[in-house]
Protein backbone atom coordinates (compact mmCIF):
# COMPACT_ATOMS: atom_id res chain seq x y z
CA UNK A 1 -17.34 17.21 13.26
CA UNK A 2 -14.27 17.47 10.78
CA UNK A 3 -12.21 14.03 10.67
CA UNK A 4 -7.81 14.79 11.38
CA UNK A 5 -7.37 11.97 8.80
CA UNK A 6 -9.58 13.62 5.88
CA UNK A 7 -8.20 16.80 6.62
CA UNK A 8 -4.75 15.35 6.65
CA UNK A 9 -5.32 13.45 3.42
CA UNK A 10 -7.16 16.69 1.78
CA UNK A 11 -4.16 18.74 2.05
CA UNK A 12 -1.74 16.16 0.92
CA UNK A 13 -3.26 15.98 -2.13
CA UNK A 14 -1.59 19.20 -3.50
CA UNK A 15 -1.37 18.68 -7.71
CA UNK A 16 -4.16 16.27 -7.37
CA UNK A 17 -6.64 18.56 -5.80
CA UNK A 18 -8.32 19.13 -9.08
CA UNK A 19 -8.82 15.61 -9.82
CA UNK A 20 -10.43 14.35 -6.94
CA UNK A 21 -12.89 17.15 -7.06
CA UNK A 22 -13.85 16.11 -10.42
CA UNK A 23 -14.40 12.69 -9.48
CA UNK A 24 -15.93 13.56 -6.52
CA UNK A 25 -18.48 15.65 -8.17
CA UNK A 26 -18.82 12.78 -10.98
CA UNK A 27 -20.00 10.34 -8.26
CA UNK A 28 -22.27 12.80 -6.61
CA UNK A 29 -20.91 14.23 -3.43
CA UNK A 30 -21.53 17.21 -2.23
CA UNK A 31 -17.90 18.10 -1.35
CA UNK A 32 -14.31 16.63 -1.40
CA UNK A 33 -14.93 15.91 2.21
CA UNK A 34 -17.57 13.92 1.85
CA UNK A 35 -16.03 12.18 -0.89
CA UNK A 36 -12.48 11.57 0.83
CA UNK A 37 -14.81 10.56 4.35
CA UNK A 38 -16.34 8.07 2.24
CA UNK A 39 -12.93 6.74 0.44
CA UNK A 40 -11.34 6.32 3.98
CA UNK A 41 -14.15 4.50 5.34
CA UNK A 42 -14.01 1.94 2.99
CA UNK A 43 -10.95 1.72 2.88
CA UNK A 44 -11.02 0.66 6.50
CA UNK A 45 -14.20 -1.79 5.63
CA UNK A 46 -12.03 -3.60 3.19
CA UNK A 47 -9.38 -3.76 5.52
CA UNK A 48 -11.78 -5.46 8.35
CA UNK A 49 -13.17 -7.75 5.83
CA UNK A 50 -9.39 -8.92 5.07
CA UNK A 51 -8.85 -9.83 8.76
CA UNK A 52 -11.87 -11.05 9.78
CA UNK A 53 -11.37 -13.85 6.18
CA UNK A 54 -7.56 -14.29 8.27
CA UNK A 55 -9.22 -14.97 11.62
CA UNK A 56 -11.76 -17.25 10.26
CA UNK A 57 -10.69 -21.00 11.06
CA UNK A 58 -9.89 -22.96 8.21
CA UNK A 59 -10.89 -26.27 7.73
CA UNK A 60 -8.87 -28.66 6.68
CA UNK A 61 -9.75 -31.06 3.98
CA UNK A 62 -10.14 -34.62 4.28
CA UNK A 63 -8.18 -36.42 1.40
CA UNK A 64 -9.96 -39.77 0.19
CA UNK A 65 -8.03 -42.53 0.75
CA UNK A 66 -7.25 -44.39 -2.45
CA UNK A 67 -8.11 -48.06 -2.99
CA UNK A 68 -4.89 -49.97 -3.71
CA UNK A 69 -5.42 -50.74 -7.84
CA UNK A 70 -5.18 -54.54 -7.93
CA UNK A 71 -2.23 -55.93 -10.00
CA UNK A 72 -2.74 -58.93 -12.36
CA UNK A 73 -0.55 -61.48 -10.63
């Protein structure tokens, strides 16, 4: 099953075709496919990890009340 958004991003590359199928064969994909598949999910991961930290109820922090320093009178 071939992905529209890999496809898409594949041939938008244009003059840096050659570099991402360098790297991709530096970090041991089989294709620029796979590679690109794998950069987009991420991508998305990082993104859901980012909202979920947004969503997350934040607590508030309770400030210690000072003690009133006592003044030589």
């Amino acid at each position: 099953m071939e992905n529209d958004i890999v496809l898409e991003r594949i041939s938008n590359l244009k003059g840096r075709l050659g570099y991402e199928e360098k790297k991709a064969k530096k970090l041991g994909f089989a294709s620029l496919y796979d590679y690109m598949e794998e950069k987009i999910n991420s991508e998305n991961n990082a993104l859901n990890t980012v909202i979920e930290v947004k969503n997350r109820s934040i607590k508030s922090l309770k400030k210690k009340k000072k003690s009133e320093q006592k003044t030589c009178g």
